[in-house]
C-alpha atoms as a PDB file:
ATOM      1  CA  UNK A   1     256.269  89.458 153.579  1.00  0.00           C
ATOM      2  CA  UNK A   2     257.884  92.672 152.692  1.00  0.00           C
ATOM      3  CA  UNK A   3     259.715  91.104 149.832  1.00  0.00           C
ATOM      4  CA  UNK A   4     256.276  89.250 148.264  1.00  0.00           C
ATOM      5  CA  UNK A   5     254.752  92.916 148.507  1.00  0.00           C
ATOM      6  CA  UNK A   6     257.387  94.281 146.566  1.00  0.00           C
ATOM      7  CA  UNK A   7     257.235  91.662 143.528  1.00  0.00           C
ATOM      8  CA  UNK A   8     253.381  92.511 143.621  1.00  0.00           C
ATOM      9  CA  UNK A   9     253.976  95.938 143.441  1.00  0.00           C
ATOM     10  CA  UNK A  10     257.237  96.682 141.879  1.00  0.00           C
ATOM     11  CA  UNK A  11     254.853  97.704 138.248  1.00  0.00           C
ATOM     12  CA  UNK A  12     252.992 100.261 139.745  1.00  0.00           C
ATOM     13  CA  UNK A  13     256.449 102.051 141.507  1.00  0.00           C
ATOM     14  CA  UNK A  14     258.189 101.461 138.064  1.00  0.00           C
ATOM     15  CA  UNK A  15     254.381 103.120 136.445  1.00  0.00           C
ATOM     16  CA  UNK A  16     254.991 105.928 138.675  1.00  0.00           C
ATOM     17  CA  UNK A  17     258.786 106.540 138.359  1.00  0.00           C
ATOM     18  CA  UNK A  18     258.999 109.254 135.736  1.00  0.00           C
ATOM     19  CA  UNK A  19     256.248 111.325 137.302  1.00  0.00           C
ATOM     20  CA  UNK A  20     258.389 111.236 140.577  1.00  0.00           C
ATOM     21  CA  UNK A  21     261.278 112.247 138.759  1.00  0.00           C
ATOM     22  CA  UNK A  22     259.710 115.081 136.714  1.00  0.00           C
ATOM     23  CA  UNK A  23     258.058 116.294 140.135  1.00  0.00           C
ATOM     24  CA  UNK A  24     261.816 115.895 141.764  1.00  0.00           C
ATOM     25  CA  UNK A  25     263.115 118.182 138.762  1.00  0.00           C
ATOM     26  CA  UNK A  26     260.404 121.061 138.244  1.00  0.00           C
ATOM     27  CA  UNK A  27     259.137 121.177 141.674  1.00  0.00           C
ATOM     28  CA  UNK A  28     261.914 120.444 144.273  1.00  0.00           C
ATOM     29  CA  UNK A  29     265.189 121.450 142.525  1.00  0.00           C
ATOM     30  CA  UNK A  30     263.652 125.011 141.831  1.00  0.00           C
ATOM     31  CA  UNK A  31     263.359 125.285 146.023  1.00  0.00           C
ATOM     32  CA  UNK A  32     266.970 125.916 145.768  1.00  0.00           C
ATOM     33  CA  UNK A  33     266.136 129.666 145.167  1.00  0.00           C
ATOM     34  CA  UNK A  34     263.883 130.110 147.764  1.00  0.00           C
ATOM     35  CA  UNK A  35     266.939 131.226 149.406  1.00  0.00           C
ATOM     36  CA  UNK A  36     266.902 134.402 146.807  1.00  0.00           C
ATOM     37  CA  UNK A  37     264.118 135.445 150.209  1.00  0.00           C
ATOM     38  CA  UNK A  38     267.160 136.304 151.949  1.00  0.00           C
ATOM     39  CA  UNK A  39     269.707 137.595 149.418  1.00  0.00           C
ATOM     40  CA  UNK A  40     270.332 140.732 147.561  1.00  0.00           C
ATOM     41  CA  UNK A  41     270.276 138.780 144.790  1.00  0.00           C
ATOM     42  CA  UNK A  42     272.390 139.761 141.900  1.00  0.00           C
ATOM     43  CA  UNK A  43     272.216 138.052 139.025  1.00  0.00           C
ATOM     44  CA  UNK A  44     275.553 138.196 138.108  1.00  0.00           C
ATOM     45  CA  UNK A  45     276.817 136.384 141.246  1.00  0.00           C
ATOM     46  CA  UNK A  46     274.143 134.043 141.144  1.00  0.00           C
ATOM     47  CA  UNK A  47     272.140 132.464 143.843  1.00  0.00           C
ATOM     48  CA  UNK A  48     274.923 130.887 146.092  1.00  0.00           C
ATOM     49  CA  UNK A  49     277.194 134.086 145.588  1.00  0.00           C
ATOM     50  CA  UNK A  50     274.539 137.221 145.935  1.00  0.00           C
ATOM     51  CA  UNK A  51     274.970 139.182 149.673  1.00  0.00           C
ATOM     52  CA  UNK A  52     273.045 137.657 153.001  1.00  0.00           C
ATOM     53  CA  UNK A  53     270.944 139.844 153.938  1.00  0.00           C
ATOM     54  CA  UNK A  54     268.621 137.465 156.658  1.00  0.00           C
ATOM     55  CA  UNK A  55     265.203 138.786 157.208  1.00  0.00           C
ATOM     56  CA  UNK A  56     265.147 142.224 155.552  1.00  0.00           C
ATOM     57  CA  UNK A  57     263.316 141.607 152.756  1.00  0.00           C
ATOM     58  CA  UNK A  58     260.361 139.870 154.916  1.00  0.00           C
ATOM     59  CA  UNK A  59     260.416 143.760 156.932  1.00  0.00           C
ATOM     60  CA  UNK A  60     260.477 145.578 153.716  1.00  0.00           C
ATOM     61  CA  UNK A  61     257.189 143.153 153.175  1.00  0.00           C
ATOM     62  CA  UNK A  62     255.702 144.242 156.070  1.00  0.00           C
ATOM     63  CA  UNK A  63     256.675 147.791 155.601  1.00  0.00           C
ATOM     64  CA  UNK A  64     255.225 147.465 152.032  1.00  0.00           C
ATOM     65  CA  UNK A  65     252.748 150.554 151.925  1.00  0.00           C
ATOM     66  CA  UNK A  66     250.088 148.746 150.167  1.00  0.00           C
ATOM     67  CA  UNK A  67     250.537 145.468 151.529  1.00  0.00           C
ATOM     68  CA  UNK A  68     247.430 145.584 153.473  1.00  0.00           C
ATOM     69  CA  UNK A  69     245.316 146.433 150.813  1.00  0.00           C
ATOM     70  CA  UNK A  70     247.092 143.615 148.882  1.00  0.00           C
ATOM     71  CA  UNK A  71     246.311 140.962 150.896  1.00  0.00           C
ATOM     72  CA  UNK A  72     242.731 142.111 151.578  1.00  0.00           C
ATOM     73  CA  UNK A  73     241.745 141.945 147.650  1.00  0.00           C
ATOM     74  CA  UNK A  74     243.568 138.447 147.434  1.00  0.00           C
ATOM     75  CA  UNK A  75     241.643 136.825 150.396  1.00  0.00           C
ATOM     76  CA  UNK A  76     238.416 138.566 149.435  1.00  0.00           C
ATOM     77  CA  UNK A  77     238.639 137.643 145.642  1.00  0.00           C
ATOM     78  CA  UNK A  78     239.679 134.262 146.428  1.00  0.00           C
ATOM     79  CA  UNK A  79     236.366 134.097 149.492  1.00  0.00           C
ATOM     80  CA  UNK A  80     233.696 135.279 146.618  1.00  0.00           C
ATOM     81  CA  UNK A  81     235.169 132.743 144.213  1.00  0.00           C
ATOM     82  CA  UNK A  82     235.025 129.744 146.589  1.00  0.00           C
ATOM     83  CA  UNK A  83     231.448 130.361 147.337  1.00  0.00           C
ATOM     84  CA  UNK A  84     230.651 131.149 144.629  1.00  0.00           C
ATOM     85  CA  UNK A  85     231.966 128.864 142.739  1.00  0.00           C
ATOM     86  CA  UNK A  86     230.481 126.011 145.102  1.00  0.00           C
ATOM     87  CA  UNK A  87     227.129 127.031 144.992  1.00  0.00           C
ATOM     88  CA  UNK A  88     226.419 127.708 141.552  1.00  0.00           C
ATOM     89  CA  UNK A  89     227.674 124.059 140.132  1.00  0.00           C
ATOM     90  CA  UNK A  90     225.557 122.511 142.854  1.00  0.00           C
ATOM     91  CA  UNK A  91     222.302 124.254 141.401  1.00  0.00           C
ATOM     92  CA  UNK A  92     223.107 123.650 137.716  1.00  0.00           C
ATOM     93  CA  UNK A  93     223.929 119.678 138.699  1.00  0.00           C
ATOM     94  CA  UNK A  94     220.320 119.479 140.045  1.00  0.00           C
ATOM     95  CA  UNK A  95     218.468 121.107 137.246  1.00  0.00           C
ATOM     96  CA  UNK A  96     220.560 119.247 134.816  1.00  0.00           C
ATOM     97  CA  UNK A  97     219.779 116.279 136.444  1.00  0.00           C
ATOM     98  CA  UNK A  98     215.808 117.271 135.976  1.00  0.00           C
ATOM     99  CA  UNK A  99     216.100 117.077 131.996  1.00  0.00           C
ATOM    100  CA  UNK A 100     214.667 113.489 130.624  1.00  0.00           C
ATOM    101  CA  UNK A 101     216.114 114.647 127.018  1.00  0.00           C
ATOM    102  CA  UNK A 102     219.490 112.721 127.781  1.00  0.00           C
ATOM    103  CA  UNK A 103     220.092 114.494 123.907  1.00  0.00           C
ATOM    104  CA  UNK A 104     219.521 117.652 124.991  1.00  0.00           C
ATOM    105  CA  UNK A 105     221.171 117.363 128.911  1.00  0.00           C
ATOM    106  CA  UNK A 106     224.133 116.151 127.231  1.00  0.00           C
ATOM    107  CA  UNK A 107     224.584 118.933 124.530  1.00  0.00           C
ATOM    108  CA  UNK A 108     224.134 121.520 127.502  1.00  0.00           C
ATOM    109  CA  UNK A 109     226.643 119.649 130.054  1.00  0.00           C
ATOM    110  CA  UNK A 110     229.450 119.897 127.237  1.00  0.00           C
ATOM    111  CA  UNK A 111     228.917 123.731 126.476  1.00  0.00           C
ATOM    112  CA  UNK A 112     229.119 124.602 130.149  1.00  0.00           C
ATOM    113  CA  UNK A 113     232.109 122.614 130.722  1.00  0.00           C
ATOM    114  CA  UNK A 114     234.083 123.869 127.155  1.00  0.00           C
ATOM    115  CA  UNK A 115     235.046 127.600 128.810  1.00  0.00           C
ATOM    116  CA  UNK A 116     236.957 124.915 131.520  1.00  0.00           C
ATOM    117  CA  UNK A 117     239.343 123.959 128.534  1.00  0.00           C
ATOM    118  CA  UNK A 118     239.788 127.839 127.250  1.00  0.00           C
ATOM    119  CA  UNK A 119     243.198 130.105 128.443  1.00  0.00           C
ATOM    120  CA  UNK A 120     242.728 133.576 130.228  1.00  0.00           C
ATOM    121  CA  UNK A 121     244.758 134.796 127.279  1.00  0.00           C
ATOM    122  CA  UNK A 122     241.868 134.248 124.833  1.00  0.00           C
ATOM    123  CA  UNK A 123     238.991 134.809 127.595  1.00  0.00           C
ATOM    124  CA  UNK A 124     240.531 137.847 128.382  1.00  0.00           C
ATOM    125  CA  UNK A 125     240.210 139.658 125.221  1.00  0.00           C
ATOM    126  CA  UNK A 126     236.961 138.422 124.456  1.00  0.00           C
ATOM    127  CA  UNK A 127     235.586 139.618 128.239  1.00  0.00           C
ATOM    128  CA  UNK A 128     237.351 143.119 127.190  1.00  0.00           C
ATOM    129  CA  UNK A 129     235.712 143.329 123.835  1.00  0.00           C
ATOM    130  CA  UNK A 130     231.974 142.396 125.379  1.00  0.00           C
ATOM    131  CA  UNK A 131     232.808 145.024 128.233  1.00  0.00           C
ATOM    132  CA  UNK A 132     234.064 148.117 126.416  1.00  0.00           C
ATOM    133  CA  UNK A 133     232.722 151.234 127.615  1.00  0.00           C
ATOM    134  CA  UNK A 134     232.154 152.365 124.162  1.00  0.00           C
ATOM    135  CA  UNK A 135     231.466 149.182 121.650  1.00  0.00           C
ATOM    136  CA  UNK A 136     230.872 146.137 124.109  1.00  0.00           C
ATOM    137  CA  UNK A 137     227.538 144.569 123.585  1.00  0.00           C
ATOM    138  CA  UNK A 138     227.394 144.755 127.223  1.00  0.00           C
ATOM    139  CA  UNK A 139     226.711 148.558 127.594  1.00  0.00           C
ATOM    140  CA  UNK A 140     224.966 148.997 123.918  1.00  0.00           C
ATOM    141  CA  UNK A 141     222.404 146.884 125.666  1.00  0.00           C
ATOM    142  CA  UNK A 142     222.522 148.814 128.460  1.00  0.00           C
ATOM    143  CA  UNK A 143     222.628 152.147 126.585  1.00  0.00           C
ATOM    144  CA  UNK A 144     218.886 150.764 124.521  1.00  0.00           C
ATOM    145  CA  UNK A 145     217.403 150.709 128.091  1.00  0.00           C
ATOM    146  CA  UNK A 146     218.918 154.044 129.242  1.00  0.00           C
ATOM    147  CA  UNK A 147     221.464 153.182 131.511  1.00  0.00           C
ATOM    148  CA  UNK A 148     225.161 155.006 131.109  1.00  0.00           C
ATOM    149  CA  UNK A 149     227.440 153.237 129.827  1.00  0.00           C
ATOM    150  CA  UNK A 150     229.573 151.216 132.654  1.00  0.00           C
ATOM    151  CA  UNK A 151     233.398 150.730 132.619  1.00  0.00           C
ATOM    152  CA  UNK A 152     233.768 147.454 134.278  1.00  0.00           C
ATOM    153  CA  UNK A 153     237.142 146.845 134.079  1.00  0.00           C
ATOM    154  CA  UNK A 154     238.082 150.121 135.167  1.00  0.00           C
ATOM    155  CA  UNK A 155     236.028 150.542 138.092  1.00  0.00           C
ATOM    156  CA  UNK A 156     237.142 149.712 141.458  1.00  0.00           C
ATOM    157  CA  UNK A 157     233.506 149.443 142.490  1.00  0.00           C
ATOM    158  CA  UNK A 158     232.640 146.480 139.557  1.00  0.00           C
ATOM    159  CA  UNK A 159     235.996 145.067 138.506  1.00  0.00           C
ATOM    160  CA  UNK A 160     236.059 142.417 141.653  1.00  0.00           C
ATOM    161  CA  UNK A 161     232.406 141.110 140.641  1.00  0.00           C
ATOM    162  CA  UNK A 162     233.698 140.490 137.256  1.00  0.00           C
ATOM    163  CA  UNK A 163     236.687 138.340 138.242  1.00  0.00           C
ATOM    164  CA  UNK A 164     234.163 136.681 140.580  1.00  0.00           C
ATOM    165  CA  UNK A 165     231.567 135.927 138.148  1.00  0.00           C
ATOM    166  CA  UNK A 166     234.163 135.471 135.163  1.00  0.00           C
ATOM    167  CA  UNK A 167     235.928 132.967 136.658  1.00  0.00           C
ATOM    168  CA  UNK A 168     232.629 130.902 137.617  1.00  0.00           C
ATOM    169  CA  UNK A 169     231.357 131.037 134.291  1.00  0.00           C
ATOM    170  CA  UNK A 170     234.934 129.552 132.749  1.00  0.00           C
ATOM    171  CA  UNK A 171     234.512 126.874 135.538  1.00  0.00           C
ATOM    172  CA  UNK A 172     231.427 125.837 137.277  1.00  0.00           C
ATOM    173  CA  UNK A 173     231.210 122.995 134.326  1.00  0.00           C
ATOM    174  CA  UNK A 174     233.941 120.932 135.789  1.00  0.00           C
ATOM    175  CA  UNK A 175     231.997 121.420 138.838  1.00  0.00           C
ATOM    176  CA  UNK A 176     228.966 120.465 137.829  1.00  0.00           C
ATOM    177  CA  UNK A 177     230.265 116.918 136.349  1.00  0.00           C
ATOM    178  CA  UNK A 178     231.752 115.788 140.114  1.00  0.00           C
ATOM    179  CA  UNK A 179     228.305 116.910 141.134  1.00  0.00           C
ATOM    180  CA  UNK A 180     226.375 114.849 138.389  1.00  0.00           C
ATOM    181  CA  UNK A 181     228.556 111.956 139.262  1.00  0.00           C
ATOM    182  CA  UNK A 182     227.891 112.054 142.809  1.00  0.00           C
ATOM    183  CA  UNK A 183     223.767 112.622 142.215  1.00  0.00           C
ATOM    184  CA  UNK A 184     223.853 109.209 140.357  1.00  0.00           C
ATOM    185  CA  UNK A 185     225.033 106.958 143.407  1.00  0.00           C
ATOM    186  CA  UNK A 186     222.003 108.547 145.148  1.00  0.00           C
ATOM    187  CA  UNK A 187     219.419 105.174 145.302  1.00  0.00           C
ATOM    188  CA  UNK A 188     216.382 105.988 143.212  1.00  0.00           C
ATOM    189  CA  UNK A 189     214.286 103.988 145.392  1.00  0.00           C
ATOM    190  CA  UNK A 190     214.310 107.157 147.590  1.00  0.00           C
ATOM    191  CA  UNK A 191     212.756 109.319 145.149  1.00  0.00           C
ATOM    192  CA  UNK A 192     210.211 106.784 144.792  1.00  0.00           C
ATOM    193  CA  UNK A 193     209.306 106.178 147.988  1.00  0.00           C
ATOM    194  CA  UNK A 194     208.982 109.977 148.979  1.00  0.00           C
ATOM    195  CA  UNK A 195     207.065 110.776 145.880  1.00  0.00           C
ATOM    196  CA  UNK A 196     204.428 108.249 146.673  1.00  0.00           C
ATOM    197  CA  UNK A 197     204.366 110.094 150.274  1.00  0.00           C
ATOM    198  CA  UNK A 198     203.275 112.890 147.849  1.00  0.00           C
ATOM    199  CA  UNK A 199     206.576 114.863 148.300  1.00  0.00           C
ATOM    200  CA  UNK A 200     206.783 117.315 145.569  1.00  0.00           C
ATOM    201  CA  UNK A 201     210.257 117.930 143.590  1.00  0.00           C
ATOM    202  CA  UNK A 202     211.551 120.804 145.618  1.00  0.00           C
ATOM    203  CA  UNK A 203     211.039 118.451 148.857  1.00  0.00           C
ATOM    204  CA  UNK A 204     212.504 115.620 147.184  1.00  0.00           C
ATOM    205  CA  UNK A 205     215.485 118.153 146.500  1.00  0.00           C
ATOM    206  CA  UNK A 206     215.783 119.021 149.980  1.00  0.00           C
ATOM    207  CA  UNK A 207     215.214 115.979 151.709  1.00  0.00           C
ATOM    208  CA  UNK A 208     217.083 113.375 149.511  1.00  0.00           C
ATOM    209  CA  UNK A 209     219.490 115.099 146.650  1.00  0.00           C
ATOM    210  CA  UNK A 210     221.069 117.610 148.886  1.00  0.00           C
ATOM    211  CA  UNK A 211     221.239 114.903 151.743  1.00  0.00           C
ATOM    212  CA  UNK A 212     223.003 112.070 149.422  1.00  0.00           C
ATOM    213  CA  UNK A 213     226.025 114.501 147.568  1.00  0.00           C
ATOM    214  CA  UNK A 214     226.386 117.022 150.828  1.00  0.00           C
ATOM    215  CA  UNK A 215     229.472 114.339 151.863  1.00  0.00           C
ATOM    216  CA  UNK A 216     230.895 115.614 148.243  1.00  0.00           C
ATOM    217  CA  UNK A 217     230.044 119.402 149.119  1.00  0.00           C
ATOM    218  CA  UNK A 218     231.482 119.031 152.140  1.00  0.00           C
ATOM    219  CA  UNK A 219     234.906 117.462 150.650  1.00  0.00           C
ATOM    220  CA  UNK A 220     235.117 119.886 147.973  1.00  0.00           C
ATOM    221  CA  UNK A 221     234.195 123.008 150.026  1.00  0.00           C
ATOM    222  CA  UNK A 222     236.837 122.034 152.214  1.00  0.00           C
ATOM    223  CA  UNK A 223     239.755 121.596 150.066  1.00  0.00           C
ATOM    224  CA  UNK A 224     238.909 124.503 148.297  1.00  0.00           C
ATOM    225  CA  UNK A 225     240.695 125.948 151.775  1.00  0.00           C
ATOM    226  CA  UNK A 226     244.275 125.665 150.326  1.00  0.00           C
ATOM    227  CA  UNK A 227     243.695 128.152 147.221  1.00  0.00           C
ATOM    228  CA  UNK A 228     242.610 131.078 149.842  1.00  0.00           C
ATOM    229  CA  UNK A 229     245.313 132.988 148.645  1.00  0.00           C
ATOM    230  CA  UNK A 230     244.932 132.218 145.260  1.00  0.00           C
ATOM    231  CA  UNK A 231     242.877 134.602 143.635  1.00  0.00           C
ATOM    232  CA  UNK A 232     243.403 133.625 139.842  1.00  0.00           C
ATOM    233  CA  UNK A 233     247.036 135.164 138.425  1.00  0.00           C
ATOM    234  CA  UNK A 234     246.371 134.732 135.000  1.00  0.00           C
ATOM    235  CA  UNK A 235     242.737 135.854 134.910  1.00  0.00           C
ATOM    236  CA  UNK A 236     243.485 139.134 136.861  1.00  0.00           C
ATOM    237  CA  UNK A 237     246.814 139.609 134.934  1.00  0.00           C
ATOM    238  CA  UNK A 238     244.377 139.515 131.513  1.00  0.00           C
ATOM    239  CA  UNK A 239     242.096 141.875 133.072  1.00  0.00           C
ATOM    240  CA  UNK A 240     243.284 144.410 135.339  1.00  0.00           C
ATOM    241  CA  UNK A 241     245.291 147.663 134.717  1.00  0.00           C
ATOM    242  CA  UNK A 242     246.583 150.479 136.883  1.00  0.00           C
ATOM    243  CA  UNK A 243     243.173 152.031 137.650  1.00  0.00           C
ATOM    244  CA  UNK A 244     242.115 148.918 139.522  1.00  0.00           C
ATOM    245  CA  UNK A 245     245.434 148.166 141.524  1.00  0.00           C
ATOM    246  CA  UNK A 246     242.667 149.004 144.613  1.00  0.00           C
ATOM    247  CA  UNK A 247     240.204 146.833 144.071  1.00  0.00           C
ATOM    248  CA  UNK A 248     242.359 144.008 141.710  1.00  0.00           C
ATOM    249  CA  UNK A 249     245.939 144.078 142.996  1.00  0.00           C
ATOM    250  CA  UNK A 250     246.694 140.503 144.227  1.00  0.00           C
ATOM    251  CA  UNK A 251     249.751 138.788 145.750  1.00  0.00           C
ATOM    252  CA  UNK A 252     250.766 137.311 142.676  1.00  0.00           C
ATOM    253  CA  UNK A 253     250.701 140.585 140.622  1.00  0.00           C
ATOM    254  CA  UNK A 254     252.668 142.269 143.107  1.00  0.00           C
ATOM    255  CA  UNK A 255     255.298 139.195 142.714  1.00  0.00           C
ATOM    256  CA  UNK A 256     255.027 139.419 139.055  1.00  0.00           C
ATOM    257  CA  UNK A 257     255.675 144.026 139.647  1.00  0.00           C
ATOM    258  CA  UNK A 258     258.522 143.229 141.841  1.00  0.00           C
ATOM    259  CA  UNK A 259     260.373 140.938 140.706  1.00  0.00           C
ATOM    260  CA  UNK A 260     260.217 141.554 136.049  1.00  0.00           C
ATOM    261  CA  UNK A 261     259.637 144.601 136.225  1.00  0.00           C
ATOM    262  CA  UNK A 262     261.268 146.150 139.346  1.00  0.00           C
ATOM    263  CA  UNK A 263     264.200 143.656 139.815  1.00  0.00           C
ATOM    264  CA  UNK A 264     263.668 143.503 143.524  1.00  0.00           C
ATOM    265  CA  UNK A 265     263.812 139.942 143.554  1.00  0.00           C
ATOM    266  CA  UNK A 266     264.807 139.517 146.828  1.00  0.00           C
ATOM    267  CA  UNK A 267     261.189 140.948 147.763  1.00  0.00           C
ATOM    268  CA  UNK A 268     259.929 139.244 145.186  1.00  0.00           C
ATOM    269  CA  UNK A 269     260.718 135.725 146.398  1.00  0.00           C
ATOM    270  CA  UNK A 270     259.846 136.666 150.488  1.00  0.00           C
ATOM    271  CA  UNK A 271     256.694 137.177 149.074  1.00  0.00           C
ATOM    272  CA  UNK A 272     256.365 134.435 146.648  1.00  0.00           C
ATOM    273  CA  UNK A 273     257.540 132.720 149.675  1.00  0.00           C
ATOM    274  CA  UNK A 274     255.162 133.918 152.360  1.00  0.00           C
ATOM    275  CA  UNK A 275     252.214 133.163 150.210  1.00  0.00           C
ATOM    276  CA  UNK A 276     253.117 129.311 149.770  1.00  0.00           C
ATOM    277  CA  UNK A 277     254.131 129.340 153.714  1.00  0.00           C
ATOM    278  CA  UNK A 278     250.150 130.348 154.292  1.00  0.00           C
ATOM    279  CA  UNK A 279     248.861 128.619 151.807  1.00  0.00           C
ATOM    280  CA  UNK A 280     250.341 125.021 153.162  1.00  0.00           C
ATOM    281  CA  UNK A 281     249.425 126.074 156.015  1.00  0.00           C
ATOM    282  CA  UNK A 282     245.276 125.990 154.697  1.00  0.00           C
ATOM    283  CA  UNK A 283     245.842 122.877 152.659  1.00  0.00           C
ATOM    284  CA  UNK A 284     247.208 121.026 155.695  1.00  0.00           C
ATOM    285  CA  UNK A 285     243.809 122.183 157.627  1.00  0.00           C
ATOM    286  CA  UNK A 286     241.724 121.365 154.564  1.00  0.00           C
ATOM    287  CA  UNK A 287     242.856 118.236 154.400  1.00  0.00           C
ATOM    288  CA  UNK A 288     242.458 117.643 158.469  1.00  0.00           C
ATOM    289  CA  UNK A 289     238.846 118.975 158.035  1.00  0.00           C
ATOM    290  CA  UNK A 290     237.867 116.868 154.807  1.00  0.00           C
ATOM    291  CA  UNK A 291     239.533 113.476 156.924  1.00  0.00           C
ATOM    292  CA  UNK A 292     236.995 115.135 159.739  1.00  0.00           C
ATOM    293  CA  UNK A 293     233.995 115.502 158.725  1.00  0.00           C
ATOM    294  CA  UNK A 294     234.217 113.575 155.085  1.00  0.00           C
ATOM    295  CA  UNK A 295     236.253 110.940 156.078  1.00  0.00           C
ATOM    296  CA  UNK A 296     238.484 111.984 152.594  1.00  0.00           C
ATOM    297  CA  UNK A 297     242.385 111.260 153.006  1.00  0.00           C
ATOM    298  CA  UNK A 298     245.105 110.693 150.805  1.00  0.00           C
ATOM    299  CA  UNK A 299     247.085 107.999 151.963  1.00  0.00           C
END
């Protein structure tokens, strides 16, 4: 039995083989220096050779003064993105899927989803150009109504709500196409029926669109668990500057300080490490929860 499997199936291991091995070299190997967590590492002695030092450099973590505030601005960031981010491709699905022009509906699903392809590098620049205090078209409108000009990316107060809403804007289009996809297996039968029961298009919304993709909302919102701690490196990284460090400091910018630029990379790595300790431990509950209640597994 076992051996008749394996003839069946031997092309799809041998299909699969070099993405095992190029996980097994980029992803595993590299573990080896999680053990930098509990050297004094020295690069000159190497990772095998630096001084033990056990668990100091997870209580010079928790002794961090601003660790804290750190970890508050990565769960909150990450929090406003996830909800965010899973409401607003739900409502642009549904209007989308409104438009009889399939011309037209198709032109506008491909410029949402094009920011999706685009790096923070070039984002990034443009988001600082639009924003400046003194020539972004962002305050010169402001300024023709009579408001004072607004530094966005160097307040505290309006920096976070820019991440938030910059990163939905770059990708609530990839969203919105798993949402499109799930609106057409709803049966259009349904719509029928209820509009002949003289249900208007905001009940038929309600009642029958909502109903037939909430199994997909509830999958997605629930996987979107494991990035809790991931509040968007690269996008902050672009964005964010000393004046901010209240409001934008993140885990992964305080790795980033650390360990290039202070060569603590002992500290570094316990917190590199602590954040993907956490982190498995969401995307193991995600996973439970989207088996629970969307009957979604993996194997």
């Amino acid at each position: 039995m076992l051996k008749k499997r394996w003839i069946r199936e031997w092309p799809l291991h041998l299909m699969i083989l070099p993405s095992v091995v190029l996980l097994f070299i980029y992803s595993y190997i590299p573990m080896v220096g999680i053990t930098i967590a509990f050297e004094k590492f020295m690069p000159a002695k190497g990772v095998l050779h630096s001084p033990k030092v056990g668990w100091k450099n997870f209580q010079l973590l928790l002794e961090y003064p601003d660790i804290g505030r750190i970890m508050y601005n990565t769960v909150s960031i990450a929090i406003m993105k996830m909800i965010v981010g899973l409401i607003v491709p739900i409502v642009v699905a549904i209007l989308l899927n409104e438009i009889r022009k399939q011309l037209f509906k198709r032109v506008f699903q491909t410029l949402v989803y094009l920011p999706h392809f685009l790096s923070w590098v070039l984002l990034g620049g443009i988001l600082i150009d639009i924003l400046s205090p003194s020539t972004g078209i962002v305050n010169q409108a402001l300024s023709f109504v009579g408001i004072n000009p607004i530094y966005f990316l160097g307040s505290n107060h309006w920096f976070p709500v820019v991440i938030v809403f910059s990163d939905v804007w770059k990708e609530f289009g990839f969203g919105t196409i798993v949402y499109l996809a799930a609106l057409t297996s709803i049966n259009p039968s349904l719509y029928e029926a209820a509009e002949m029961d003289g249900a208007n298009r905001w009940k038929q919304t309600w009642h029958i669109t909502l109903p037939g993709i909430m199994p997909v909302i509830i999958l997605l919102a629930t996987l979107s668990l494991g990035n809790v701690l991931n509040a968007g490196f690269d996008q902050i990284f672009n964005l964010y500057s000393p004046q901010v460090y209240e409001s934008g400091d993140i885990i992964d910018t305080l790795v980033y300080r650390l360990g290039l630029e202070q060569f603590q990379y002992g500290l570094a790595t316990a917190v590199g490490l602590f954040k993907s300790v956490v982190s498995l431990i969401f995307i193991s509950l995600s996973y439970f929860l989207a088996y629970r209640f969307a009957n979604y597994r993996i194997f």
